[in-house]
C-alpha atoms as a PDB file:
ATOM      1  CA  UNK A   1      10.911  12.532 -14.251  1.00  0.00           C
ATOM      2  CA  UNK A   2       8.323  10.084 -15.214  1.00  0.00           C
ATOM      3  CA  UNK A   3       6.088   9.338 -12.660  1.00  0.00           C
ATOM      4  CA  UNK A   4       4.043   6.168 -13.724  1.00  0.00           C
ATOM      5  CA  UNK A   5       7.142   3.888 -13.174  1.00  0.00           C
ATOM      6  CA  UNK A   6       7.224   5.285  -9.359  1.00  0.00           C
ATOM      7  CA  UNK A   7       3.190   5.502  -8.586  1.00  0.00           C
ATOM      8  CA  UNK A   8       3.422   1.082 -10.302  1.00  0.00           C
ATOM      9  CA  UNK A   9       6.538   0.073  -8.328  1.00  0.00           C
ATOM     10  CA  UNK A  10       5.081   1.774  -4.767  1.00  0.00           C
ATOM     11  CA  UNK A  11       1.553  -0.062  -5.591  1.00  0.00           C
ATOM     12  CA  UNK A  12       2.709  -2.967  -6.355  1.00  0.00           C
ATOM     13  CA  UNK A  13       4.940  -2.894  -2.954  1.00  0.00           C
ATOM     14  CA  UNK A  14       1.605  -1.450  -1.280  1.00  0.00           C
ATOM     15  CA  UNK A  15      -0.421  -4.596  -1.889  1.00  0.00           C
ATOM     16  CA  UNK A  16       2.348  -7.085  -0.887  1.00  0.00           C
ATOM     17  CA  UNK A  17       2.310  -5.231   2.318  1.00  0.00           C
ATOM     18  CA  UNK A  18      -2.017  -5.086   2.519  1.00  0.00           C
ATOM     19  CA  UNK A  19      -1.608  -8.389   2.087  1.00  0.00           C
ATOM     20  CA  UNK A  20       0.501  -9.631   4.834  1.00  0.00           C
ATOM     21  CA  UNK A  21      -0.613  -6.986   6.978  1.00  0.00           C
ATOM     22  CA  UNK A  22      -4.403  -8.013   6.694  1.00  0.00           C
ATOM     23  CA  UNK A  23      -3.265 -11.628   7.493  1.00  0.00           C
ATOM     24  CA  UNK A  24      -1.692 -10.680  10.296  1.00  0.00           C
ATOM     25  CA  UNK A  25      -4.322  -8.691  11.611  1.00  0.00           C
ATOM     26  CA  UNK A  26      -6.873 -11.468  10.904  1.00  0.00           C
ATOM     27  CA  UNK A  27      -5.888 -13.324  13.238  1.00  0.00           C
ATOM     28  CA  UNK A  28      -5.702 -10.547  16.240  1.00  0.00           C
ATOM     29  CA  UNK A  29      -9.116  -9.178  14.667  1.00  0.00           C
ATOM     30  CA  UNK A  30     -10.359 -13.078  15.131  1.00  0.00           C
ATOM     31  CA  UNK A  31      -8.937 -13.227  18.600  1.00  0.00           C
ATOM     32  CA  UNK A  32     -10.610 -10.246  20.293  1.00  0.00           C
ATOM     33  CA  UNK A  33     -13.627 -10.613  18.279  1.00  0.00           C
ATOM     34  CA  UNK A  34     -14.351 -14.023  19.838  1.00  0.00           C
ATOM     35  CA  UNK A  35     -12.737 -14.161  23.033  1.00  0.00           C
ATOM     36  CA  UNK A  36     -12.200 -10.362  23.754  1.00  0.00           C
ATOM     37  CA  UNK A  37      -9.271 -10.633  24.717  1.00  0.00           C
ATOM     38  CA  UNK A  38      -6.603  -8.526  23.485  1.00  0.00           C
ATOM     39  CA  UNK A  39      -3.404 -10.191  22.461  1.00  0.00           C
ATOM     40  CA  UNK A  40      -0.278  -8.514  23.098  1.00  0.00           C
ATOM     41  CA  UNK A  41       1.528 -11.205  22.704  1.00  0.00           C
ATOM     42  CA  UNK A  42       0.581 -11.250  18.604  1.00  0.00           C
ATOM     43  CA  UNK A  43       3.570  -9.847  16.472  1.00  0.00           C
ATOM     44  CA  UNK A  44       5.934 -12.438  18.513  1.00  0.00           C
ATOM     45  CA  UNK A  45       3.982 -15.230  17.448  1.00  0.00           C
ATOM     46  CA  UNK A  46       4.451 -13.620  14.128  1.00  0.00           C
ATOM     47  CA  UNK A  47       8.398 -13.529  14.672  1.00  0.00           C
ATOM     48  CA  UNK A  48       8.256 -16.741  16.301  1.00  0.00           C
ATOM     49  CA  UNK A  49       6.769 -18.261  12.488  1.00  0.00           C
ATOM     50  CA  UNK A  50       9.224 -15.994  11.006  1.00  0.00           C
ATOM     51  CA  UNK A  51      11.929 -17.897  13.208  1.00  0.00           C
ATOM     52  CA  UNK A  52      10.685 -21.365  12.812  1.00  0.00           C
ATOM     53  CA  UNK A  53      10.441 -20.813   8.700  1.00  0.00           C
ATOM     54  CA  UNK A  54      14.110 -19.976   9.037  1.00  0.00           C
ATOM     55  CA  UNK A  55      14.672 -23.540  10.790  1.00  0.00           C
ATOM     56  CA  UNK A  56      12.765 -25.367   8.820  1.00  0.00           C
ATOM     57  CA  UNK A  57      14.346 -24.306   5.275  1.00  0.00           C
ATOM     58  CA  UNK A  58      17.568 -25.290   7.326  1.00  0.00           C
ATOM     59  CA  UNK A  59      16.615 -28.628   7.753  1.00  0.00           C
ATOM     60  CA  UNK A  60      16.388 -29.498   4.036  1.00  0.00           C
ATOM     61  CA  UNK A  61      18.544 -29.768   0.897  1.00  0.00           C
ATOM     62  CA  UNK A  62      18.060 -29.147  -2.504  1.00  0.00           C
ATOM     63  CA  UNK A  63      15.646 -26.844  -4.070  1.00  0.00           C
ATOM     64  CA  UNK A  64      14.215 -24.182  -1.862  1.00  0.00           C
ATOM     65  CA  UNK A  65      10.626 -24.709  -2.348  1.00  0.00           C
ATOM     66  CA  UNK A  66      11.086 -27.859  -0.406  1.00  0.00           C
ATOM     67  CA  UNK A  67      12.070 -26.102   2.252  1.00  0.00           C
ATOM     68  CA  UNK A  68       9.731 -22.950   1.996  1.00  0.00           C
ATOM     69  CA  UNK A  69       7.096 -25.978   1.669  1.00  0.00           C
ATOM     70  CA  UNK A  70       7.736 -27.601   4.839  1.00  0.00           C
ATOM     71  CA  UNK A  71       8.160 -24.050   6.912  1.00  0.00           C
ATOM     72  CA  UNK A  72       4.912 -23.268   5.132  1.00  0.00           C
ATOM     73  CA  UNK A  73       3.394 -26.414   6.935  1.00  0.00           C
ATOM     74  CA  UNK A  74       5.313 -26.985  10.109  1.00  0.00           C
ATOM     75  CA  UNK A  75       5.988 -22.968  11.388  1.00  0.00           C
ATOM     76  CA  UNK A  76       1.986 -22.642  11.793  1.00  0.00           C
ATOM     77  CA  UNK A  77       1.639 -25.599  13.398  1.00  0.00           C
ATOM     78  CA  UNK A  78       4.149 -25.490  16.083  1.00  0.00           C
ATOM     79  CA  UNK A  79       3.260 -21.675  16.522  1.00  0.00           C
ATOM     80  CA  UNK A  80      -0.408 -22.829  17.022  1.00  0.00           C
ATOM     81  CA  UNK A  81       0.641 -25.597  19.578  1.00  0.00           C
ATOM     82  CA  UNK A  82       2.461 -22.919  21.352  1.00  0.00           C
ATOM     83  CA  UNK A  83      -0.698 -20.810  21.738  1.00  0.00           C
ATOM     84  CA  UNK A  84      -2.723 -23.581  22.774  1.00  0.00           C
ATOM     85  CA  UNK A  85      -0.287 -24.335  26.015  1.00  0.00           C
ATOM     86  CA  UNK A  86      -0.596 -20.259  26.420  1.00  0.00           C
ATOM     87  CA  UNK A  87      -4.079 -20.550  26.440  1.00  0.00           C
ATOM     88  CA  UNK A  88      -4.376 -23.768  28.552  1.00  0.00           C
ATOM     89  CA  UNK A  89      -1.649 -22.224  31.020  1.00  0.00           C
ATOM     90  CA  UNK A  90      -2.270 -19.011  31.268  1.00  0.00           C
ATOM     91  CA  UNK A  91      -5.461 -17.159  29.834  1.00  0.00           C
ATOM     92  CA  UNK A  92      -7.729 -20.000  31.198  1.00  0.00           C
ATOM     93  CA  UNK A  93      -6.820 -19.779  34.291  1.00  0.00           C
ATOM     94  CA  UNK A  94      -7.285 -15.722  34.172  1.00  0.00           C
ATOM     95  CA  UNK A  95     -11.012 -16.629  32.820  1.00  0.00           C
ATOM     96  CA  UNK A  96      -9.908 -14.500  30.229  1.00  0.00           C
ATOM     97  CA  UNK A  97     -10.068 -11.558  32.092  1.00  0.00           C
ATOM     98  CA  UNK A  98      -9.500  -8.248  29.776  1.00  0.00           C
ATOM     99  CA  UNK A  99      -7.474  -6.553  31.867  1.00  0.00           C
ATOM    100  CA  UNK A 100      -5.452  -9.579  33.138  1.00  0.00           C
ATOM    101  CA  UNK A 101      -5.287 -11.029  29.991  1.00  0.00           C
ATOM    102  CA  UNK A 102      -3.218  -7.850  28.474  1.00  0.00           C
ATOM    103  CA  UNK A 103      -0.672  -7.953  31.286  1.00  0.00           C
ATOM    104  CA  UNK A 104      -0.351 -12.019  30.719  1.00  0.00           C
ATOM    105  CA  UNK A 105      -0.074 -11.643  27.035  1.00  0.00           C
ATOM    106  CA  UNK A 106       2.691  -8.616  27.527  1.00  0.00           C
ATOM    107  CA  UNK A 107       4.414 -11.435  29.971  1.00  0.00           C
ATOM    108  CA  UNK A 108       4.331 -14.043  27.408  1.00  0.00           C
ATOM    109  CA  UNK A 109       6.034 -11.532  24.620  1.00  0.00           C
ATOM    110  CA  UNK A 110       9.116 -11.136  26.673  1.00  0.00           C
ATOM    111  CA  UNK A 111       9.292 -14.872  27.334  1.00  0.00           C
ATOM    112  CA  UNK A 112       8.726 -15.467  23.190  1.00  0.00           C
ATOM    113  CA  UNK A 113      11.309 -12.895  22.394  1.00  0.00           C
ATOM    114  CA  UNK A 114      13.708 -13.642  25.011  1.00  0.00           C
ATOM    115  CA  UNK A 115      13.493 -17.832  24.216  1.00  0.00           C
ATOM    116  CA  UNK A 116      13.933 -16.271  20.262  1.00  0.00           C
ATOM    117  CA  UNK A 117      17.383 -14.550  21.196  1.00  0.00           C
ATOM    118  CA  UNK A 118      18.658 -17.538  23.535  1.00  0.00           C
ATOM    119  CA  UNK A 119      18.358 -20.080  20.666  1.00  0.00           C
ATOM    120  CA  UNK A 120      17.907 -18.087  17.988  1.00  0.00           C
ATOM    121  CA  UNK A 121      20.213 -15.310  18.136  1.00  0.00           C
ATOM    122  CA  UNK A 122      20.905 -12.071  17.774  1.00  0.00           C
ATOM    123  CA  UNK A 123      21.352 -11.865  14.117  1.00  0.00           C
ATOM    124  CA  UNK A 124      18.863 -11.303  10.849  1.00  0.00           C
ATOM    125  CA  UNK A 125      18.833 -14.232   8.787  1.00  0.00           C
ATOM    126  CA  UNK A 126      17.860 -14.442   5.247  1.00  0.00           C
ATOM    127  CA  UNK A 127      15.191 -17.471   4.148  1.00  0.00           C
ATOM    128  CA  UNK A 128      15.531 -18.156  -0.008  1.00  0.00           C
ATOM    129  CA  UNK A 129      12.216 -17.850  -1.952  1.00  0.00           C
ATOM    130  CA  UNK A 130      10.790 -20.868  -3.025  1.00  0.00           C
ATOM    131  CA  UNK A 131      11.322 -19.160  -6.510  1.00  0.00           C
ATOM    132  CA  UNK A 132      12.959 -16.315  -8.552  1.00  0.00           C
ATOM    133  CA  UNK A 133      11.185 -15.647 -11.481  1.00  0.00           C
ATOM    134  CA  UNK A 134      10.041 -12.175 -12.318  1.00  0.00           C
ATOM    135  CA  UNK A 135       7.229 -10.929 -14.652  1.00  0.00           C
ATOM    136  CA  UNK A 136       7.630  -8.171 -17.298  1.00  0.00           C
ATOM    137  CA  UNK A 137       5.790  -4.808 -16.321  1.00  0.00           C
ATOM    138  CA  UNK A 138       5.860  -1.741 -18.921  1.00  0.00           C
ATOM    139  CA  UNK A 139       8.657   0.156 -17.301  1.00  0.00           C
ATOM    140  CA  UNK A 140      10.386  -2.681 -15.097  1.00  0.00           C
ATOM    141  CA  UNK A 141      10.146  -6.488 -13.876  1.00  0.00           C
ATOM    142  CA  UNK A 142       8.763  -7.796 -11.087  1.00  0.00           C
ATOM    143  CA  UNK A 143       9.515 -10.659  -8.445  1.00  0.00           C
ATOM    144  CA  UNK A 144       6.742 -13.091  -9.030  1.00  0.00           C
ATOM    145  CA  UNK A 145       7.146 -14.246  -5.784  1.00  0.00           C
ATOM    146  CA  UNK A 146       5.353 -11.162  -4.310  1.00  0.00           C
ATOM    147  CA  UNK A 147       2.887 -11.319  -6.314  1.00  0.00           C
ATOM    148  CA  UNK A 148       2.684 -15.358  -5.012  1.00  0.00           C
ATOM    149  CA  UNK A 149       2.339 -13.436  -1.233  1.00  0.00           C
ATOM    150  CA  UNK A 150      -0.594 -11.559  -2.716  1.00  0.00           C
ATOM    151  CA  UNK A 151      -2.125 -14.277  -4.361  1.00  0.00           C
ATOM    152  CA  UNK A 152      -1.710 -16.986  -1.520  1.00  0.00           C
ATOM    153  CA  UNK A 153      -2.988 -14.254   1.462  1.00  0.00           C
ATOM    154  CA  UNK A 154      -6.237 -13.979  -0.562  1.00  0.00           C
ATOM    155  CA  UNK A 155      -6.754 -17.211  -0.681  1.00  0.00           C
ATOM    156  CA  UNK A 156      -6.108 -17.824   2.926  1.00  0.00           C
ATOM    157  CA  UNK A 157      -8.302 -14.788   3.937  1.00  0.00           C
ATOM    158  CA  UNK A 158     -10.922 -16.363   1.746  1.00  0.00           C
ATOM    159  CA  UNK A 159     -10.475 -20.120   3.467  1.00  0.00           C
ATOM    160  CA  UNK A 160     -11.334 -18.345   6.449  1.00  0.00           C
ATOM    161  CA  UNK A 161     -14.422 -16.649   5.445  1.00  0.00           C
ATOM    162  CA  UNK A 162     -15.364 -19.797   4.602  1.00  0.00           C
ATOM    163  CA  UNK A 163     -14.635 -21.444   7.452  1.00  0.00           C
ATOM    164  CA  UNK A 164     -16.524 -18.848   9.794  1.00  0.00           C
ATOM    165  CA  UNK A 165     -19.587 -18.997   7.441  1.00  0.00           C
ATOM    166  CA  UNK A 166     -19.868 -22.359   5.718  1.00  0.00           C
ATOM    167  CA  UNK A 167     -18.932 -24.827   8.239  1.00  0.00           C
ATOM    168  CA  UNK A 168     -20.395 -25.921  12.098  1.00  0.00           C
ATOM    169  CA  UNK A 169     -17.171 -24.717  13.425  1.00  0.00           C
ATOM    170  CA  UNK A 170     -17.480 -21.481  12.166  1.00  0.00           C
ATOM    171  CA  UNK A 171     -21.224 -20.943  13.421  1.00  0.00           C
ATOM    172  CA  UNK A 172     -19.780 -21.766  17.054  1.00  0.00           C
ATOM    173  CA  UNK A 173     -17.030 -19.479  17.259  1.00  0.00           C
ATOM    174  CA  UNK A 174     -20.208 -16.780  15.620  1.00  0.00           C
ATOM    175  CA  UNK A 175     -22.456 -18.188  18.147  1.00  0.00           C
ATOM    176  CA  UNK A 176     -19.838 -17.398  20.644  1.00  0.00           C
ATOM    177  CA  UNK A 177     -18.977 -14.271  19.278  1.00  0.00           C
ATOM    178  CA  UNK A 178     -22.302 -13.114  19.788  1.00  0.00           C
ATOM    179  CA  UNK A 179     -23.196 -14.741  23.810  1.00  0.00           C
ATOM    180  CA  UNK A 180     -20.895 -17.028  25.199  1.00  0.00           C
ATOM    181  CA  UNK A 181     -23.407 -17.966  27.946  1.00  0.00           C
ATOM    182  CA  UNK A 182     -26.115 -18.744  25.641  1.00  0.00           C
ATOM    183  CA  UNK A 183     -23.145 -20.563  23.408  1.00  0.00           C
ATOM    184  CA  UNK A 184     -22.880 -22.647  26.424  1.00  0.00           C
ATOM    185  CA  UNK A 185     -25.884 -23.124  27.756  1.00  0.00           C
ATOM    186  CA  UNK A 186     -26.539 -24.655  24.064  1.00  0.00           C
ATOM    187  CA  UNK A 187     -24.147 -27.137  24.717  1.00  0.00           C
ATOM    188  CA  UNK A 188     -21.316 -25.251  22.714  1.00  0.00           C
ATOM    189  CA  UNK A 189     -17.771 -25.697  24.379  1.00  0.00           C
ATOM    190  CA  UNK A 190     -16.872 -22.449  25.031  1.00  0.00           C
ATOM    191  CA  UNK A 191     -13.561 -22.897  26.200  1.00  0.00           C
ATOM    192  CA  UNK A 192     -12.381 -25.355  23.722  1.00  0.00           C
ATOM    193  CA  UNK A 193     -13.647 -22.790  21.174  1.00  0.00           C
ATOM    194  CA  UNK A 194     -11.552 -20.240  22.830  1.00  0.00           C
ATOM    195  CA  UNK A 195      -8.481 -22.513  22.812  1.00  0.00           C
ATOM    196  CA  UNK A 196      -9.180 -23.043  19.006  1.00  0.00           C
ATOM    197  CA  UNK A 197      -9.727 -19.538  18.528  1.00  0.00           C
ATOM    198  CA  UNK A 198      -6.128 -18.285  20.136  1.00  0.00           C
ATOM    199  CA  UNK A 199      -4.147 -21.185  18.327  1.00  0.00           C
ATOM    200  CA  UNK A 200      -6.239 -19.702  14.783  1.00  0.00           C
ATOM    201  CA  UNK A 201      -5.045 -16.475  15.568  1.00  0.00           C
ATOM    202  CA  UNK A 202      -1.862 -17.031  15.927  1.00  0.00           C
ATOM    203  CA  UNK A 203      -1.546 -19.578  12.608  1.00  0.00           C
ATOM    204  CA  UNK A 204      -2.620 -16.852  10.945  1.00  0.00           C
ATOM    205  CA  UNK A 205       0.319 -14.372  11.937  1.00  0.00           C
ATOM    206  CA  UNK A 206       2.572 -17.308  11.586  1.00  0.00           C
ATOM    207  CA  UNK A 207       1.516 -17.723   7.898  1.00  0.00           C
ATOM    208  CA  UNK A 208       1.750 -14.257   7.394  1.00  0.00           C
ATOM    209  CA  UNK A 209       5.449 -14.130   8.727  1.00  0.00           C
ATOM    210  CA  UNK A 210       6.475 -17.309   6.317  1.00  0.00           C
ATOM    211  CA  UNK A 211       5.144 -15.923   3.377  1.00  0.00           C
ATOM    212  CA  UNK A 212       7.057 -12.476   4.365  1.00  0.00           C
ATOM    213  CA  UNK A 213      10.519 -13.737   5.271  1.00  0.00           C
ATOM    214  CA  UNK A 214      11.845 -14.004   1.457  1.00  0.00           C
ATOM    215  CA  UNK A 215      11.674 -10.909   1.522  1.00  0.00           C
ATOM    216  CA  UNK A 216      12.828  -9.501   4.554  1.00  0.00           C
ATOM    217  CA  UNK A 217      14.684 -11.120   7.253  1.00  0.00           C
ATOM    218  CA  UNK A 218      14.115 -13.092  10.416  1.00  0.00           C
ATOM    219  CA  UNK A 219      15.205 -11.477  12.918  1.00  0.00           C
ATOM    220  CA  UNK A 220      13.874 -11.828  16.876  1.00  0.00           C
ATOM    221  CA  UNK A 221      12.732  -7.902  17.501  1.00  0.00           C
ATOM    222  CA  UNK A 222      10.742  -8.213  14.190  1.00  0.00           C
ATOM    223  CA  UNK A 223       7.140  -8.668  16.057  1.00  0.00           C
ATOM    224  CA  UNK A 224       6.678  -4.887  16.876  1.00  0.00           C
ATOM    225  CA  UNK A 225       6.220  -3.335  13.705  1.00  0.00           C
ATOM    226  CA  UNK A 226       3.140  -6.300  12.576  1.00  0.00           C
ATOM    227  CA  UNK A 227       1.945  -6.094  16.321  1.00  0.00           C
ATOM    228  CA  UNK A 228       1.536  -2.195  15.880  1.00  0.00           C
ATOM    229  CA  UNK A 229       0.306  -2.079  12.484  1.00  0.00           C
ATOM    230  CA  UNK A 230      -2.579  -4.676  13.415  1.00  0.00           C
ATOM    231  CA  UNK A 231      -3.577  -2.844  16.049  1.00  0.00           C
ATOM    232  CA  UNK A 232      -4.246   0.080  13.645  1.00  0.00           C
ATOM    233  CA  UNK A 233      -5.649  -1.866  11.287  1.00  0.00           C
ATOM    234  CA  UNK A 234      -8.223  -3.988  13.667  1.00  0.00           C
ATOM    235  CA  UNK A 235      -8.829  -0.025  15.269  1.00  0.00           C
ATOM    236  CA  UNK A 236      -9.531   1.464  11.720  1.00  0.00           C
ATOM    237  CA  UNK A 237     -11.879  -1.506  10.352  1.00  0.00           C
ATOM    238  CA  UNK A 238     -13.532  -2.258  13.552  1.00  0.00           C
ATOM    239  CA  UNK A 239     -12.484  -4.489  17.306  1.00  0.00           C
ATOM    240  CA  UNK A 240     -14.077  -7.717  15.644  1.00  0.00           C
ATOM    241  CA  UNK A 241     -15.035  -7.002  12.182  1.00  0.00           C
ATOM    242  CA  UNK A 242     -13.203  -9.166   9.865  1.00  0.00           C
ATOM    243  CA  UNK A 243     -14.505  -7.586   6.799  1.00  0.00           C
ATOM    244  CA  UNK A 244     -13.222  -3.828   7.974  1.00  0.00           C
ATOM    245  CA  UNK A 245     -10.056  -5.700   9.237  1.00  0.00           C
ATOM    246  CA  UNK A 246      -9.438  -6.146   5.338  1.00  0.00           C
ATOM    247  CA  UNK A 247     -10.422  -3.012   3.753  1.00  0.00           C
ATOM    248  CA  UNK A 248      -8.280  -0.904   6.774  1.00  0.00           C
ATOM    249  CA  UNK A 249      -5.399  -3.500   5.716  1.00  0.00           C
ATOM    250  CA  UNK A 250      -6.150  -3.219   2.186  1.00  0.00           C
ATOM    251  CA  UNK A 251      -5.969   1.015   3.140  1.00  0.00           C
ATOM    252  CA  UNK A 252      -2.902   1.154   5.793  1.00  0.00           C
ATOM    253  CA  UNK A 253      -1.253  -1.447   3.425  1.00  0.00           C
ATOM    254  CA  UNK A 254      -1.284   0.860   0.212  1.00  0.00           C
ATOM    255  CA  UNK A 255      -0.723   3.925   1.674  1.00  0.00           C
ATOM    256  CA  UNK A 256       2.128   2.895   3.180  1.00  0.00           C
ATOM    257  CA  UNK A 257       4.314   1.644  -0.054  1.00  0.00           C
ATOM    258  CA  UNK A 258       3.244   4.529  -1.557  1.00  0.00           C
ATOM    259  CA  UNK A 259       4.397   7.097   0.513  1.00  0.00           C
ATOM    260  CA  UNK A 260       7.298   5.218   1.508  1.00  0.00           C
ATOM    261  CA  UNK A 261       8.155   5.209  -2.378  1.00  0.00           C
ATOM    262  CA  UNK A 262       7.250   8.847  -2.859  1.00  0.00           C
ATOM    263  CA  UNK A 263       8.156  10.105   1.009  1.00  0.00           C
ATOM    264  CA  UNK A 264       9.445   8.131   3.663  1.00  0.00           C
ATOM    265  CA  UNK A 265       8.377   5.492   5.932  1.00  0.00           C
ATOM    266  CA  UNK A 266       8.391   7.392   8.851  1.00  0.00           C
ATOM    267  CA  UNK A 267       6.065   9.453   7.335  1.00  0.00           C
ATOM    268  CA  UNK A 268       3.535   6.555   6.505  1.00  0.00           C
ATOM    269  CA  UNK A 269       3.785   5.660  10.368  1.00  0.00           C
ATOM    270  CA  UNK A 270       2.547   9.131  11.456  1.00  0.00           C
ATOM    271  CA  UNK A 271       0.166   9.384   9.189  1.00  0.00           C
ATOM    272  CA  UNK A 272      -1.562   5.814  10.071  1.00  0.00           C
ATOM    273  CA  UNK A 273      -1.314   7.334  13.463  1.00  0.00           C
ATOM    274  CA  UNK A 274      -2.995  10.230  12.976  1.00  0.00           C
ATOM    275  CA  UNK A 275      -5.738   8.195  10.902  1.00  0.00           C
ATOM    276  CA  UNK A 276      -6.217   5.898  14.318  1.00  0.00           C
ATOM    277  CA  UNK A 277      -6.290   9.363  16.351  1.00  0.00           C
ATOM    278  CA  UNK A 278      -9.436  10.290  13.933  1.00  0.00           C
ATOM    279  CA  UNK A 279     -11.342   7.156  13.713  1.00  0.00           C
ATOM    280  CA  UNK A 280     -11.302   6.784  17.596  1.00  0.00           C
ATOM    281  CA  UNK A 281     -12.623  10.637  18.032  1.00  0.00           C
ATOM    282  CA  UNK A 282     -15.055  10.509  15.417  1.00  0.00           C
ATOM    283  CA  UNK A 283     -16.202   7.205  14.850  1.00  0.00           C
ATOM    284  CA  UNK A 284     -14.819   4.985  18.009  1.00  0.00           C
ATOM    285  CA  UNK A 285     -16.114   1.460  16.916  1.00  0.00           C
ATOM    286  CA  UNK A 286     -14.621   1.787  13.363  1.00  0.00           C
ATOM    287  CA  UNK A 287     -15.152   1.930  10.152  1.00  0.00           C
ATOM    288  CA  UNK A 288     -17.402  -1.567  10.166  1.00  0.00           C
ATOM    289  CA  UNK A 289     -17.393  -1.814  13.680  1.00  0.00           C
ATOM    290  CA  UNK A 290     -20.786  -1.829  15.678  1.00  0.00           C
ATOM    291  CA  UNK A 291     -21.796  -0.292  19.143  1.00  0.00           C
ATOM    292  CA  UNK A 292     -22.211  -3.111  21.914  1.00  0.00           C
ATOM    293  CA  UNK A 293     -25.485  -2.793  23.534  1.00  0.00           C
END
C-alpha cells in the first residue's frame, strides 16, 4: 500500500479542520480572556450560524455563491445581535459572575437548541458551496473549496490580531483584559466592551460554522462537538492566550484528520482527551498561558 496518498489526503483534511476549529475557539478564547466568563453557550451559537447560513442560501436564486455570500454576511450578524440581547439580558445583570455566568450560559444553550428544532427542525440539511472546482494533487484532486476554508480562516484570524493590536478598540478590550477597574477608572466602558466582546465571540463561531456547512451539514445538535473541541483547544494553548489558542488548534486540528484517516475518530477524541488530562497536571495554565498573580 502506498502510504503518501493517505499521510496528503488526512493532512490536507487536518488543516481544514485546524482551521475552523481555531476560529471557533477564537472567539471562546476572546470571551474568557476579556470578560472571564466562560461561555457554555458557544458551539450553539456556532449551530445557530450554521442554521442561519442554511436560511440565507434559501432565500436566493441562481448561483450559489450569492447565497453563500449573503449567509457569509447576514449569519454573523444576526448571531452577534443575538449575543448582545444575551449579554444585555442576562450576563449583565449576573455582573458576570463566573459561576453564575456558566449556569446562565448552559440555560441559554437549551433555549438556542430548543428555538433551532422548533423552527428549524429535526433534520440535517445540506448548504451548496459557493464553488466546485478541485485542484490537481500528485496522487488525487482536491476540493478547492477547502482549501478556500483554510485560506479565508487565516485571514480572519489575522483581521483579528489586527484588530486587538493595531486599533483603539483593540487596546481597550487589552486594557480590560489586563484590570477592568483601572479600564474604568480611565474612562474605558467596561461594560460596553464586554457587550462587544460576547457579540465578537460569537461572530467568530458563526463564521466558522458558515464556512464549514459545505461540507458537512446543518443540523441543530451540531454545537457539541465545536463547543468540546474549543474547550480543549483554549485548555491546551492557554484560558486567554490567543496565540496558544492557534497553535493547540493548529495541533488538535491535525492530529485529528490524521488519525481519523489512519485510525478512527474516536480514537482522535481520546487522545485530545488525554492531551487536556496532561497539560492540566503538568502545566495547568497552558501551553502559552500565564499564572495570575
Amino acid at each position: 500500500m502506498d502510504f503518501g496518498p493517505y499521510l496528503l489526503l488526512a493532512s490536507m483534511e487536518g488543516a481544514v479542520q485546524a482551521a475552523v476549529l481555531a476560529l471557533t475557539a477564537l472567539g471562546l478564547s476572546l470571551v474568557f480572556g476579556v470578560m472571564r466568563v466562560v461561555n457554555i453557550a458557544h458551539g450553539e451559537f456556532f449551530m445557530l450560524g450554521a442554521v442561519l447560513a442554511w436560511w440565507f442560501t434559501t432565500l436566493v436564486g441562481g448561483h450559489p455563491a450569492f447565497g453563500f455570500a449573503l449567509a457569509l454576511i447576514g449569519a454573523p450578524l444576526v448571531v452577534g445581535l443575538v449575543a448582545v440581547a444575551a449579554d444585555l439580558l442576562v450576563l449583565k445583570r449576573l455582573a458576570y459572575d463566573p459561576e453564575r455566568t456558566i449556569v446562565a450560559t448552559i440555560g441559554l444553550l437549551y433555549i438556542i437548541q430548543q428555538l433551532a428544532l422548533e423552527f428549524y427542525g429535526p433534520d440535517a440539511r445540506p448548504v451548496a458551496a459557493p464553488f466546485t472546482w478541485h485542484i490537481s494533487l500528485p496522487w488525487f484532486g482536491y476540493s478547492g473549496y477547502k482549501l478556500f476554508v483554510i485560506a479565508a480562516a487565516v485571514v480572519l484570524m489575522l483581521g483579528v490580531w489586527a484588530l486587538m493590536a493595531r486599533t483603539r478598540i483593540g487596546l481597550m478590550m487589552r486594557a480590560t483584559q489586563f484590570d477592568s477597574e483601572m479600564a474604568q477608572a480611565f474612562g474605558i466602558p467596561v461594560g460596553r466592551v464586554y457587550t462587544m466582546v460576547f457579540a465578537l465571540g460569537a461572530m467568530l463561531a458563526a463564521l466558522a460554522a458558515v464556512l464549514i456547512v459545505p461540507i458537512q451539514q446543518a443540523h441543530y445538535l451540531m454545537g457539541g462537538d465545536p463547543l468540546l473541541l474549543s474547550f480543549i483547544v483554549v485548555i491546551i494553548g492557554g484560558l486567554g492566550s490567543l496565540r496558544g489558542t492557534v497553535v493547540a488548534a493548529v495541533l488538535i486540528g491535525m492530529s485529528d484528520g490524521i488519525i481519523s484517516v489512519f485510525f478512527s475518530p474516536t480514537l482522535a477524541k481520546i487522545l485530545a482527551t488525554l492531551l487536556v488530562a496532561l497539560v492540566l497536571v503538568y502545566r495547568p495554565t497552558g501551553l502559552f498561558g500565564t499564572r495570575a498573580t
